[in-house]
C-alpha atoms as a PDB file:
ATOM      1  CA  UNK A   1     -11.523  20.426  23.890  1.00  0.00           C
ATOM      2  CA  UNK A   2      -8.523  20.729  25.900  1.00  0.00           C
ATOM      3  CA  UNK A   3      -4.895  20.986  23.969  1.00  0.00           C
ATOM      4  CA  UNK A   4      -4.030  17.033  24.751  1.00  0.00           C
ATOM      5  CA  UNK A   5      -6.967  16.375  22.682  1.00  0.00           C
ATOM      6  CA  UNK A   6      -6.515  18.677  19.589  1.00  0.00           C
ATOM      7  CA  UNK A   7      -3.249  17.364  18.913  1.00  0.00           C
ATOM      8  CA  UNK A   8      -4.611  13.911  18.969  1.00  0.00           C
ATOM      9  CA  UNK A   9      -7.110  15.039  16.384  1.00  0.00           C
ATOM     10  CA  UNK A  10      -4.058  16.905  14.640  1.00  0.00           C
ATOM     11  CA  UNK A  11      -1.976  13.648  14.755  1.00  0.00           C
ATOM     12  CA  UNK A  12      -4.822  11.441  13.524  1.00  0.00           C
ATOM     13  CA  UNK A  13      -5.497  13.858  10.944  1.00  0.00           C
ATOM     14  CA  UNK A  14      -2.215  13.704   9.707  1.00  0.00           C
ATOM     15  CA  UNK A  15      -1.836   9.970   9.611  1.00  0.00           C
ATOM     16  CA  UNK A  16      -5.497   9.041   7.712  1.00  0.00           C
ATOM     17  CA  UNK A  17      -3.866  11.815   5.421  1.00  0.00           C
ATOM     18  CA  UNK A  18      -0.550  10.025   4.729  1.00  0.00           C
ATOM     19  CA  UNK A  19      -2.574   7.003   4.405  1.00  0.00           C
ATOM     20  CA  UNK A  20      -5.359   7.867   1.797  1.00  0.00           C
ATOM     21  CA  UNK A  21      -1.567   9.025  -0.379  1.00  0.00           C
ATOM     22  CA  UNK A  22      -0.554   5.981  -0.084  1.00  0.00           C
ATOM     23  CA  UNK A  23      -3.669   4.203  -0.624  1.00  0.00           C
ATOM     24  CA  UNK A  24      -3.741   6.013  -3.766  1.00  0.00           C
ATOM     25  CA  UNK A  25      -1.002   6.046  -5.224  1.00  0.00           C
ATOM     26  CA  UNK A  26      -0.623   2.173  -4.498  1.00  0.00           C
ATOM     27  CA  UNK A  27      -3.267   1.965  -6.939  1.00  0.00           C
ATOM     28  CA  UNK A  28      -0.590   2.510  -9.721  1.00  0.00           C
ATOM     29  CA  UNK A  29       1.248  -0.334  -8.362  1.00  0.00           C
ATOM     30  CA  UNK A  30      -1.704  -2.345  -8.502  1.00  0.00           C
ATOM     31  CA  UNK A  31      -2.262  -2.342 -12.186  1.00  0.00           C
ATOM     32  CA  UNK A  32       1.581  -2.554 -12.694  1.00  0.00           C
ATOM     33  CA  UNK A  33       1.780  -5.740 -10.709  1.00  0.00           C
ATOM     34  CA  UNK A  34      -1.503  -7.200 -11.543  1.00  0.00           C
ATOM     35  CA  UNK A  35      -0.516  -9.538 -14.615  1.00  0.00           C
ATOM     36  CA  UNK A  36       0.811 -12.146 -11.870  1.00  0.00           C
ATOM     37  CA  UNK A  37      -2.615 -12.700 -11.147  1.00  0.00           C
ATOM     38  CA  UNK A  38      -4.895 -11.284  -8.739  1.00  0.00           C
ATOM     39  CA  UNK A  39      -4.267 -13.682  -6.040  1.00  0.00           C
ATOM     40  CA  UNK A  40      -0.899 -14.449  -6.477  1.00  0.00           C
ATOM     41  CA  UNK A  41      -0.127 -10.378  -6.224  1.00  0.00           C
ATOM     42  CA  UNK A  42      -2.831 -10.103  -3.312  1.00  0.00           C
ATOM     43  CA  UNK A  43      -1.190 -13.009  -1.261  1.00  0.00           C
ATOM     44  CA  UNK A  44       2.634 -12.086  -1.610  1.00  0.00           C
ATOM     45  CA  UNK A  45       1.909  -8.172  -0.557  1.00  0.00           C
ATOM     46  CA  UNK A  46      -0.749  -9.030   2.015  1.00  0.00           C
ATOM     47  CA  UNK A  47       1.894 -11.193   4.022  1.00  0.00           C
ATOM     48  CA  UNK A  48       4.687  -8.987   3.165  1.00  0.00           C
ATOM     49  CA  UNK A  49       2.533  -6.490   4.593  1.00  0.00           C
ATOM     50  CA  UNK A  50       1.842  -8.984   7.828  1.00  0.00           C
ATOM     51  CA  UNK A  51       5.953  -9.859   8.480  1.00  0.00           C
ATOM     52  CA  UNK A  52       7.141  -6.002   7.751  1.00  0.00           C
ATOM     53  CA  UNK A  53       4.875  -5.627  10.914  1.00  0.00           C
ATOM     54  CA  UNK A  54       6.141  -7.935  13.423  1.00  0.00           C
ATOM     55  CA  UNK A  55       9.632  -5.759  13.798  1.00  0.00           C
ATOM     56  CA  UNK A  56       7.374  -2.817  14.713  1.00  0.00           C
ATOM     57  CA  UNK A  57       5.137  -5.270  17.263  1.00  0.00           C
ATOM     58  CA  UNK A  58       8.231  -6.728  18.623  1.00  0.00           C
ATOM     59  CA  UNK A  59       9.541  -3.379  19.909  1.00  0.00           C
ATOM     60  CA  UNK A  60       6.731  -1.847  20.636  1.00  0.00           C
ATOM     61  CA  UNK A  61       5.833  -5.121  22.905  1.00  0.00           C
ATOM     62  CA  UNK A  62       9.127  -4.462  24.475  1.00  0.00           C
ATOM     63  CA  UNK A  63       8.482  -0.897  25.426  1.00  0.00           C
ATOM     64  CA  UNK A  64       5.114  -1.675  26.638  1.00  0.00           C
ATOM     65  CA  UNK A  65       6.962  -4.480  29.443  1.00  0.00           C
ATOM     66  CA  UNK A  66       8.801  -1.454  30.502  1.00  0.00           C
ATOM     67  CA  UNK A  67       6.329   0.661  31.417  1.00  0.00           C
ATOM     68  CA  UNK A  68       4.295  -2.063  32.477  1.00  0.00           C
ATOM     69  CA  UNK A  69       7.174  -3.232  35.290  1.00  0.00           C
ATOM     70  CA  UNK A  70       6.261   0.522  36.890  1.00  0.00           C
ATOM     71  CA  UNK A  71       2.665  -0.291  37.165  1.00  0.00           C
ATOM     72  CA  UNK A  72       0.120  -2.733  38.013  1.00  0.00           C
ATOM     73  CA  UNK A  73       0.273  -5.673  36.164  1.00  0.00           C
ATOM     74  CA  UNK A  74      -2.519  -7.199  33.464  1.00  0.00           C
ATOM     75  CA  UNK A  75      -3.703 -10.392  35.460  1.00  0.00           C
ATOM     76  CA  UNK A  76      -3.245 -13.639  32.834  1.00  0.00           C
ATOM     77  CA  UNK A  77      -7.094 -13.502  33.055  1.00  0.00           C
ATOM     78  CA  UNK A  78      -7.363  -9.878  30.795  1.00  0.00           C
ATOM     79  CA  UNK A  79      -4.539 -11.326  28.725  1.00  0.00           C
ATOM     80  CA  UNK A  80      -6.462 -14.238  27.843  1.00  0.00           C
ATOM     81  CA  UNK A  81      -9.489 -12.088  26.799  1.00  0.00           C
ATOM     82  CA  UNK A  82      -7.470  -9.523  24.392  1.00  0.00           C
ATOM     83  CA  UNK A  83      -5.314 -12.503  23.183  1.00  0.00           C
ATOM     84  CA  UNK A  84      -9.162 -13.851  21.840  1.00  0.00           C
ATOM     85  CA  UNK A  85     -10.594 -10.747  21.480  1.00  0.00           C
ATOM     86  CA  UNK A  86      -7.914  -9.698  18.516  1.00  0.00           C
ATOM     87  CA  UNK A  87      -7.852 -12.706  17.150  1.00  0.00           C
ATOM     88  CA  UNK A  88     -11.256 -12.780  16.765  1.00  0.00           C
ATOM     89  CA  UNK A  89     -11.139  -9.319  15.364  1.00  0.00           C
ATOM     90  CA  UNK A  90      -8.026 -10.182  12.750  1.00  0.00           C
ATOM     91  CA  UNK A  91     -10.383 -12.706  11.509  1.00  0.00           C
ATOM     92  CA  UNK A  92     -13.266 -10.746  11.099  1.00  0.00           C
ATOM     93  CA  UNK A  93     -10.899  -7.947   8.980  1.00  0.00           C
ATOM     94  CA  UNK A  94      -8.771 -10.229   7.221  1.00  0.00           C
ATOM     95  CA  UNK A  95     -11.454 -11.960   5.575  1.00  0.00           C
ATOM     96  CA  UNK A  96     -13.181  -8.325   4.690  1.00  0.00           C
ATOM     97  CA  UNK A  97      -9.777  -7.454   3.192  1.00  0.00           C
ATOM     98  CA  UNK A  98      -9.567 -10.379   1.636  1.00  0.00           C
ATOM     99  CA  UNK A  99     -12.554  -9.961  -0.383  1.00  0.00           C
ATOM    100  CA  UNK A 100     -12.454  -6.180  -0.906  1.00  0.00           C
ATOM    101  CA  UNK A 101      -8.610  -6.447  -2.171  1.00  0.00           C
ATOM    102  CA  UNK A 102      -9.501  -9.412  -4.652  1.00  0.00           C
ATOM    103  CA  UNK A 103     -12.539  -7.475  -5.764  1.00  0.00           C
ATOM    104  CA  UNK A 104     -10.415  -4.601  -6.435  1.00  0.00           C
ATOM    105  CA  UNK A 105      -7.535  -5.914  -7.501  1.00  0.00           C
ATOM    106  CA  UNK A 106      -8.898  -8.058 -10.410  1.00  0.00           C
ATOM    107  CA  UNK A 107     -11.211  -4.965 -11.297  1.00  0.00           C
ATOM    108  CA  UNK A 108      -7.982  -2.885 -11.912  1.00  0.00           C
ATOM    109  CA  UNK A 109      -6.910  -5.170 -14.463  1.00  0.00           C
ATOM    110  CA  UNK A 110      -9.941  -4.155 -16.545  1.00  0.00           C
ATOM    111  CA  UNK A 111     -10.163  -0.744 -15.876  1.00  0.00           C
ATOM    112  CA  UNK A 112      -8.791   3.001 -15.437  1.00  0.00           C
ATOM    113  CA  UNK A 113      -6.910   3.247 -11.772  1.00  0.00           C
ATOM    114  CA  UNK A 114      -8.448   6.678 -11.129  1.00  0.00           C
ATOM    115  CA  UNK A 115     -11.930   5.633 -12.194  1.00  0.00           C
ATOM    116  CA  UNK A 116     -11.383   2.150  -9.705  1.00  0.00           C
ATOM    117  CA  UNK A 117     -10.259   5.144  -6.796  1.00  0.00           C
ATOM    118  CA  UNK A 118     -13.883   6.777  -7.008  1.00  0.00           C
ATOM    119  CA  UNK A 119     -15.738   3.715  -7.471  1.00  0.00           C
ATOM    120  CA  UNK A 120     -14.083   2.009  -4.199  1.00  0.00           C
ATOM    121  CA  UNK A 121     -14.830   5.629  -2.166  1.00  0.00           C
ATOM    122  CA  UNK A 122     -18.218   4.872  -2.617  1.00  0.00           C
ATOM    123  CA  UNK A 123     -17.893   2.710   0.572  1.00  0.00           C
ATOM    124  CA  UNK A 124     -18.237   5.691   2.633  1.00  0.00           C
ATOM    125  CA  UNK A 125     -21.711   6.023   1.183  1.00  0.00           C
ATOM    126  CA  UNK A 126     -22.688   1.712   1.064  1.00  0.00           C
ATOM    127  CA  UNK A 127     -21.660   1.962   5.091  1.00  0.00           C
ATOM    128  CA  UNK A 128     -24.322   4.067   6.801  1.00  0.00           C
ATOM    129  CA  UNK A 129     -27.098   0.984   4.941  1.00  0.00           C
ATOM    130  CA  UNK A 130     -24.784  -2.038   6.627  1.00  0.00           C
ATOM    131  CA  UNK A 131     -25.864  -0.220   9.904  1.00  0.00           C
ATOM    132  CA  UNK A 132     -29.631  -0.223   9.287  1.00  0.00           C
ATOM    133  CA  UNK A 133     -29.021  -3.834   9.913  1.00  0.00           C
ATOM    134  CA  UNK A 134     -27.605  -2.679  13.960  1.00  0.00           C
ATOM    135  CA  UNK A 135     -30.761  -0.379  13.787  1.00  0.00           C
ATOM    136  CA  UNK A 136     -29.692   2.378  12.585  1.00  0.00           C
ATOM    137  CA  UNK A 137     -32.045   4.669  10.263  1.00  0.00           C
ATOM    138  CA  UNK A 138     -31.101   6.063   7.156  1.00  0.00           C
ATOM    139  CA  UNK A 139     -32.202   9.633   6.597  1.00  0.00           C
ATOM    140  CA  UNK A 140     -33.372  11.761   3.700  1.00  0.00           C
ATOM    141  CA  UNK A 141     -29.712  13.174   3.196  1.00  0.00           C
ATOM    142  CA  UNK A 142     -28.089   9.464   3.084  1.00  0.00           C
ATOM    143  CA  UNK A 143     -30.663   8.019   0.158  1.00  0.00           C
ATOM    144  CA  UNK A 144     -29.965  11.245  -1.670  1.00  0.00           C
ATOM    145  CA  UNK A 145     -26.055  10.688  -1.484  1.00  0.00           C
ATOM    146  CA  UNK A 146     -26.524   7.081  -2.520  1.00  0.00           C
ATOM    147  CA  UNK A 147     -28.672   8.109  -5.764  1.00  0.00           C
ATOM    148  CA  UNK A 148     -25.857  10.829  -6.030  1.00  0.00           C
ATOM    149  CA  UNK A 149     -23.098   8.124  -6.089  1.00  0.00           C
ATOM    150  CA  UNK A 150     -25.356   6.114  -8.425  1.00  0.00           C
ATOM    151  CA  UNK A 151     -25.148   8.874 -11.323  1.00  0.00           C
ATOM    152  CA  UNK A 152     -21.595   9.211 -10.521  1.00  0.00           C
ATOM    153  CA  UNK A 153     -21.324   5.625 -11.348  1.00  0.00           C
ATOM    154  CA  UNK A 154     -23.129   5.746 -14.485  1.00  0.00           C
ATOM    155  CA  UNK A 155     -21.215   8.893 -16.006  1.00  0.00           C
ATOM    156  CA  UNK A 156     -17.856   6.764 -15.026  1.00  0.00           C
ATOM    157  CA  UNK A 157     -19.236   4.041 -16.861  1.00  0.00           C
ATOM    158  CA  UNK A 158     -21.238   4.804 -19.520  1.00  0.00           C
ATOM    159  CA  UNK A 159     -20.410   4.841 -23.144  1.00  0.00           C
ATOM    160  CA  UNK A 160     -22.248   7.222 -25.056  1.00  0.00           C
ATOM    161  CA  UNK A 161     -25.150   7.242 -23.720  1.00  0.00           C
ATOM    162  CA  UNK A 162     -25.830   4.137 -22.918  1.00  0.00           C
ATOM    163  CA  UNK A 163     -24.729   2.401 -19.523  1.00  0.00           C
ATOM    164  CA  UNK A 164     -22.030  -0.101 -20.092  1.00  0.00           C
ATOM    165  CA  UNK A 165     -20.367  -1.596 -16.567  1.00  0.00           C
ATOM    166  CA  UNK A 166     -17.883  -3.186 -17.241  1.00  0.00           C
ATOM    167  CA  UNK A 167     -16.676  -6.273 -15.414  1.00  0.00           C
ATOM    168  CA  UNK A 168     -13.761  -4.072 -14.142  1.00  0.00           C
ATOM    169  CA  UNK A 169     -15.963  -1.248 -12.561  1.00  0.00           C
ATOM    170  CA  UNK A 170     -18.364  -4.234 -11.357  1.00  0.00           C
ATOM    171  CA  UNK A 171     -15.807  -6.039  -9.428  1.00  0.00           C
ATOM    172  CA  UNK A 172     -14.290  -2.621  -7.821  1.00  0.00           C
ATOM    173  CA  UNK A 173     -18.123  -1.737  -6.789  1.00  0.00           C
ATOM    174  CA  UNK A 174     -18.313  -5.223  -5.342  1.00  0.00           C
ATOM    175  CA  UNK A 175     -15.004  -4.775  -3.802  1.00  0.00           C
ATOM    176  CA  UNK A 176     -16.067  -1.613  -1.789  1.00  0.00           C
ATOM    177  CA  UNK A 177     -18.690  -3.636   0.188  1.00  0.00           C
ATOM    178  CA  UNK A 178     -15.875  -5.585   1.205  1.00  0.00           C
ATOM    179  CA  UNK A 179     -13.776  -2.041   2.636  1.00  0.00           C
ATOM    180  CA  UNK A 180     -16.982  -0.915   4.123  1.00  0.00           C
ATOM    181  CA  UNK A 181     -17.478  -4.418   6.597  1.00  0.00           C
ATOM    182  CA  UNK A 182     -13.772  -3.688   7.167  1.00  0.00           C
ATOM    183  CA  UNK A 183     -14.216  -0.214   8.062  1.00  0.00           C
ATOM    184  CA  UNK A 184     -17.046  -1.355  10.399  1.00  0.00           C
ATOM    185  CA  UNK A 185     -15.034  -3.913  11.856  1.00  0.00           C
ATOM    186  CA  UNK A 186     -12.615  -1.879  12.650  1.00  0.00           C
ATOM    187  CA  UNK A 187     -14.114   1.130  14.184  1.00  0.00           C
ATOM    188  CA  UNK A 188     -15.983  -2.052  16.190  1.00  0.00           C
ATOM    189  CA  UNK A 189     -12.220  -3.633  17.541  1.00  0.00           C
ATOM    190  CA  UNK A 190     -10.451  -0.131  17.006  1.00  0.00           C
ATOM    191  CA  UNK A 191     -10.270   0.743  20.823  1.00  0.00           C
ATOM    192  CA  UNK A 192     -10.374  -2.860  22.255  1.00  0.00           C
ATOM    193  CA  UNK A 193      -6.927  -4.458  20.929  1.00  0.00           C
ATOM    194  CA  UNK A 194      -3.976  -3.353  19.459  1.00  0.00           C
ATOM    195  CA  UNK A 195      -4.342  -1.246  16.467  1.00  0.00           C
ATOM    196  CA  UNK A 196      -0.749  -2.811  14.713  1.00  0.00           C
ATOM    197  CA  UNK A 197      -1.281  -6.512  16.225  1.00  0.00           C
ATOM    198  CA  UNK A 198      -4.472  -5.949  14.502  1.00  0.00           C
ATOM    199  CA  UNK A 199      -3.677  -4.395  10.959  1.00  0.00           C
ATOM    200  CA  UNK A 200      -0.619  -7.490  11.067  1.00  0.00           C
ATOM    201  CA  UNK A 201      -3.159 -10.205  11.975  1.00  0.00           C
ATOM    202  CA  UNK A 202      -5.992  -9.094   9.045  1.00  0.00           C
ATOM    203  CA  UNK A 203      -2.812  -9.065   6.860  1.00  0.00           C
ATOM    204  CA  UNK A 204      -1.637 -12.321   8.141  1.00  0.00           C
ATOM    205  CA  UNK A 205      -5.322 -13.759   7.171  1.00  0.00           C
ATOM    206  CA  UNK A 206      -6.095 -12.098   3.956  1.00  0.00           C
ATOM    207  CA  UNK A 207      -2.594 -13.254   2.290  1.00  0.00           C
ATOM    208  CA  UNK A 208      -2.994 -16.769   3.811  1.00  0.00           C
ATOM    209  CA  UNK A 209      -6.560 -17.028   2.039  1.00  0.00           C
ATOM    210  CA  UNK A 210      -4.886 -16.006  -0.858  1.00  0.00           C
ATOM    211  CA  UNK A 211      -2.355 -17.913  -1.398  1.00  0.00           C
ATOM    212  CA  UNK A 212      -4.932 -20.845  -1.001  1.00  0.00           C
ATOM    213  CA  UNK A 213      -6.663 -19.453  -3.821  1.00  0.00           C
ATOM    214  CA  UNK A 214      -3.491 -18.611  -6.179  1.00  0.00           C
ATOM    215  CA  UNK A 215      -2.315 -22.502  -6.153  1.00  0.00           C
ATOM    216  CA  UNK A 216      -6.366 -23.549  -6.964  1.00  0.00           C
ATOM    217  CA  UNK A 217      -6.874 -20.749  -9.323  1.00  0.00           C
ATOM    218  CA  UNK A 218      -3.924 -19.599 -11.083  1.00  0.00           C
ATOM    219  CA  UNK A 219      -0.475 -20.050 -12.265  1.00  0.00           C
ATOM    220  CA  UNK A 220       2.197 -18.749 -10.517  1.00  0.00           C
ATOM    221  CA  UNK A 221       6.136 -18.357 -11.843  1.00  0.00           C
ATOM    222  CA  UNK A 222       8.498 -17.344 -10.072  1.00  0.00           C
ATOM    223  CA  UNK A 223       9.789 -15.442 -13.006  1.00  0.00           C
ATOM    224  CA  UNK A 224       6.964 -13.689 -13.156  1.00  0.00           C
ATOM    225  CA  UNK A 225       6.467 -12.722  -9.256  1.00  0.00           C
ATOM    226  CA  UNK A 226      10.325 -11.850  -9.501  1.00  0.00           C
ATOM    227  CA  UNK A 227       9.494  -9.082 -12.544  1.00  0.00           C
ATOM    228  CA  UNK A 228       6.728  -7.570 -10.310  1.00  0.00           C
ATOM    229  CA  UNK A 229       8.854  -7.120  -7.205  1.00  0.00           C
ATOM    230  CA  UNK A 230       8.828  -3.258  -7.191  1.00  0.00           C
ATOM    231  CA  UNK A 231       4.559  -3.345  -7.354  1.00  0.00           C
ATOM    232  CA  UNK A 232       4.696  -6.305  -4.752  1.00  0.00           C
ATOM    233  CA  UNK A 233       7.027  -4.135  -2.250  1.00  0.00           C
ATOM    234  CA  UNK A 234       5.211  -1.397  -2.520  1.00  0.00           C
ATOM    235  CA  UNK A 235       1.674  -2.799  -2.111  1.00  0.00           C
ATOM    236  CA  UNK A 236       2.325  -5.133   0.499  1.00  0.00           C
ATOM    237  CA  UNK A 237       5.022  -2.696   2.732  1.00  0.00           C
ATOM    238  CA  UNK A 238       3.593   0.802   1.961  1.00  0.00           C
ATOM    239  CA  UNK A 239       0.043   0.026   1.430  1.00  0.00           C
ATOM    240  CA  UNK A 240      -0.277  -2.994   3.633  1.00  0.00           C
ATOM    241  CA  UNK A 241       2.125  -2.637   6.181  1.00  0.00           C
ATOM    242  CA  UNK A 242       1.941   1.106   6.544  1.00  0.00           C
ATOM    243  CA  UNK A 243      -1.253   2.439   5.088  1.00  0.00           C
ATOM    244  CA  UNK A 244      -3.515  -0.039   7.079  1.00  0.00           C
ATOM    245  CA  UNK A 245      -2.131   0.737  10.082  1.00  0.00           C
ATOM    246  CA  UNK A 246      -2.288   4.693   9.314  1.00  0.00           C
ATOM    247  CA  UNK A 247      -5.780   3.911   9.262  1.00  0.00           C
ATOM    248  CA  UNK A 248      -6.636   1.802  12.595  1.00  0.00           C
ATOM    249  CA  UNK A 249      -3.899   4.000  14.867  1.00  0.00           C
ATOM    250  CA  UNK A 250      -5.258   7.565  12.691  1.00  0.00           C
ATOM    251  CA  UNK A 251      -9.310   6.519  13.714  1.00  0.00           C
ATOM    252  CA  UNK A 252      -8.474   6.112  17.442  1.00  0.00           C
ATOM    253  CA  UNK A 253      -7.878  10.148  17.770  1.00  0.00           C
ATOM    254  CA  UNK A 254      -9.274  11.603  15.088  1.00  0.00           C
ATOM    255  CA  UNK A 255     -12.652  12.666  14.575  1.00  0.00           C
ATOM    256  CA  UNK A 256     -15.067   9.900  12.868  1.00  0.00           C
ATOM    257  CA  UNK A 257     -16.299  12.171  10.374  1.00  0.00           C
ATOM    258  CA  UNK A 258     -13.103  14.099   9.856  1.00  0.00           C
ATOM    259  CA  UNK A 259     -11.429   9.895   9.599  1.00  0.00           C
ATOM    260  CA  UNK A 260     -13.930   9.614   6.737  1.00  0.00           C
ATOM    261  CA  UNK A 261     -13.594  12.413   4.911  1.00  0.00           C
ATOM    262  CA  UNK A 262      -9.921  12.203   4.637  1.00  0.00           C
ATOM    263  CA  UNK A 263      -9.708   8.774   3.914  1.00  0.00           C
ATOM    264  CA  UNK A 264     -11.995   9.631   1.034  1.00  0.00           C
ATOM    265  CA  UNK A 265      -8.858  12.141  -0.724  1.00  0.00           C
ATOM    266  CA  UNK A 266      -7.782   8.404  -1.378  1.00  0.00           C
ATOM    267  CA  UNK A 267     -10.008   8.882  -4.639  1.00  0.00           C
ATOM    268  CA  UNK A 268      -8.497  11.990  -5.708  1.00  0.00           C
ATOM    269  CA  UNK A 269      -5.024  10.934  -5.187  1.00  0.00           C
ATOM    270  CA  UNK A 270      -5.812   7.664  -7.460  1.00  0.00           C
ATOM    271  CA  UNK A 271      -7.036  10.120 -10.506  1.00  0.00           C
ATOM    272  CA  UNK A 272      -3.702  12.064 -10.019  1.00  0.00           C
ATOM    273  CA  UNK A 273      -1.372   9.999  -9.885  1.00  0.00           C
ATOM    274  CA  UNK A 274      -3.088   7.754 -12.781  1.00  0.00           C
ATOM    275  CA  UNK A 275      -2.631  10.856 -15.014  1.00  0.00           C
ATOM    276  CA  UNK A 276       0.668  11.682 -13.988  1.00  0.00           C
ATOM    277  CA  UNK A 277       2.345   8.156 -13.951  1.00  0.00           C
ATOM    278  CA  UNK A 278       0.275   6.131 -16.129  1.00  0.00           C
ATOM    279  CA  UNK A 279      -0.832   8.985 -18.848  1.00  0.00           C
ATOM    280  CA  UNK A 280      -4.782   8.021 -17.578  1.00  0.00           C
ATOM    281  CA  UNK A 281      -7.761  10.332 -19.284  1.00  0.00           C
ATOM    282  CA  UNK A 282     -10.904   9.714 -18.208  1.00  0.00           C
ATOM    283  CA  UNK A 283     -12.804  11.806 -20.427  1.00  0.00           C
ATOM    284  CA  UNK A 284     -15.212  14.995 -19.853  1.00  0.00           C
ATOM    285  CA  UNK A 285     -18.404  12.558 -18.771  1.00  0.00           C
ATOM    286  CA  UNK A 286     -15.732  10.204 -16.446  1.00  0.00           C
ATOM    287  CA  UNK A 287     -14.294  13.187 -14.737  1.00  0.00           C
ATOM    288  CA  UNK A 288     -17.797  14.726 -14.108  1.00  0.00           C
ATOM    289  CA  UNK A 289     -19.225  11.259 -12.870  1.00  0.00           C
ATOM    290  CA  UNK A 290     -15.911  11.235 -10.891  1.00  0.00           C
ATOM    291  CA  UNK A 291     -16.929  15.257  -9.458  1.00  0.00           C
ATOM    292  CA  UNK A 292     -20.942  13.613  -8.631  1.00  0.00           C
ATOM    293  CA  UNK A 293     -19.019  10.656  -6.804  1.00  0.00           C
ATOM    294  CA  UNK A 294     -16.845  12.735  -4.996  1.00  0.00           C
ATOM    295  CA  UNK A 295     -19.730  15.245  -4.189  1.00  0.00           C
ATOM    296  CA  UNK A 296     -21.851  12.460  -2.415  1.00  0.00           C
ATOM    297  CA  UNK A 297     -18.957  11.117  -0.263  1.00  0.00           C
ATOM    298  CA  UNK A 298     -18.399  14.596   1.211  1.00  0.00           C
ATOM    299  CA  UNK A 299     -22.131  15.407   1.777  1.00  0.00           C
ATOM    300  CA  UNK A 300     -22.935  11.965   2.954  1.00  0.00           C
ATOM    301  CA  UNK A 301     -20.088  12.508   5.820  1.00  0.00           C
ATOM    302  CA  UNK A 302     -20.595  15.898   6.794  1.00  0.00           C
ATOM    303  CA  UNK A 303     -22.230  16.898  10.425  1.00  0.00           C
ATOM    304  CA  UNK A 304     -26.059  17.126  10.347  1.00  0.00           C
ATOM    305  CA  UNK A 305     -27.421  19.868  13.279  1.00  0.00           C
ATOM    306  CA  UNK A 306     -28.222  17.995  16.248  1.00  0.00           C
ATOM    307  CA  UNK A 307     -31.551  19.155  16.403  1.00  0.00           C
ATOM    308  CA  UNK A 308     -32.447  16.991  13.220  1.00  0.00           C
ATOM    309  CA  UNK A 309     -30.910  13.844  14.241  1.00  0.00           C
ATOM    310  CA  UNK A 310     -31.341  11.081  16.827  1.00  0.00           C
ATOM    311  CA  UNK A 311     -28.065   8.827  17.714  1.00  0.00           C
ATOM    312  CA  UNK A 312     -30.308   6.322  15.499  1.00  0.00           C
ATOM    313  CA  UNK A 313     -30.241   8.189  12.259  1.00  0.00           C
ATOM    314  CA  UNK A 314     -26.989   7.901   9.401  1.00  0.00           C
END
């Protein structure tokens, strides 16, 4: 690995970092904002995230003409394909963010923010069984993680000891299928468009579905949406605008297990800042089924030794 590469690596490090802090501390903001209703809160940040991102396109567009005036030109051909390429692509995402942010969102409302961080990191684990369906096979280590993250979830959730899931930990299970298509479709699109055209355009998509959904489903006053401005800024331009596209420019250079990994501290940052700013306790049995959770994602995304693996196996 020559030293070009490493600090790629470095720099992508550093960025899926930034953005699993963000990621988790927007979960506070989340549950503050979330009595405007989950749509209503999803749709305003989602295209708040979307227009805080055209600025950033619009120059970076304009330094990519100037280097492009001292090279060979993109015939109107190419431009056609990546024009319907990412748009294409911000479909696919925005509709995956869509659902995973609804799922989420409305699960928040019902439950702890640190418990909804672990649940939603189990997407790391519900990812490698998407890809049996591209042919992938699942090995030993995978199935183990998966019953791993299962007694995680039933430590997190159970009362007593019986298992009670709530409809708040249900809907922020559900919700991590939705990250995990959008983590797929990304690392599918990630190197073929624009990594900020395309965190804008899945934005863009997500908060117009939304806002479709807030005038058929709920109520929304503008008294109300004005109250929850600080939660709606922060979601939509920190955890939106920012932390999104953290995560599409971040997986270009950094490792894909390394990506995963860190994106997975997004859990741990929920927990803290859920004690520190909202006085959270999850209780001895919700921290441990928060440790088994945690303990699954790391296993199921560490190297195996090439001699046990095919480029088939997850």
């Amino acid at each position: 690995m020559n030293d070009n590469t490493k600090q790629n690596h470095i720099k992508g490090d550093l960025m899926l970092l930034l953005a699993a802090l963000i990621w988790g501390s927007a979960f506070v903001a989340q549950k503050k904002g979330g009595y405007i209703g989950t749509f209503t809160y999803n749709g305003i940040r989602s295209l708040l995230g979307g227009f805080f991102l055209l600025p950033v396109i619009y120059f970076l567009d304009k330094n990519k003409a100037k280097q492009a005036a001292t090279s060979d030109s993109v015939s109107l051909r190419d431009k056609k394909k990546e024009r319907k390429e990412l748009m294409i692509a911000g479909l696919v995402c925005g509709v995956a963010v869509f659902a995973g942010n609804s799922l989420q969102q409305y699960g928040i409302n019902y439950t702890d923010v640190g418990k909804a961080g672990f649940i939603t990191s189990l997407y790391t684990v519900i990812v490698p069984f998407f890809a049996v369906l591209l042919g992938k096979r699942v090995t030993r280590r995978t199935w183990g993680c998966a019953f791993l993250g299962v007694i995680g979830f039933y430590f997190l959730s159970m009362k007593g000891f019986e298992l009670s899931v709530g409809r708040g930990d249900l809907a922020v299970l559900l919700s991590a299928i939705g990250y995990s298509v959008q983590i797929l479709a990304v690392d599918h699109f990630a190197s073929r468009v624009d990594g900020v055209k395309l965190s804008c355009l899945q934005f863009l998509v997500s908060g117009v579905i939304s806002l479709f959904c807030m005038f058929a489903f709920e109520d929304p006053r503008l008294g109300m949406i004005m109250g929850a401005w600080a939660a709606i800024a922060y979601g939509g331009i920190l955890s939106c605008g920012v932390g999104y596209t953290l995560q599409i420019v971040g997986q270009k250079d950094a490792e894909p297990t390394q990506a995963t990994l860190i994106m997975c501290l997004e859990s741990v940052f929920s927990a803290l800042f859920g004690a520190l700013l909202l006085h959270e306790n999850l209780g001895g049995r919700g921290y441990l089924g928060c440790a088994i959770i945690f303990t699954a994602v790391i296993v199921s995304n560490l190297p195996m030794k090439a001699s046990a693996t095919t480029q088939k196996d997850l």
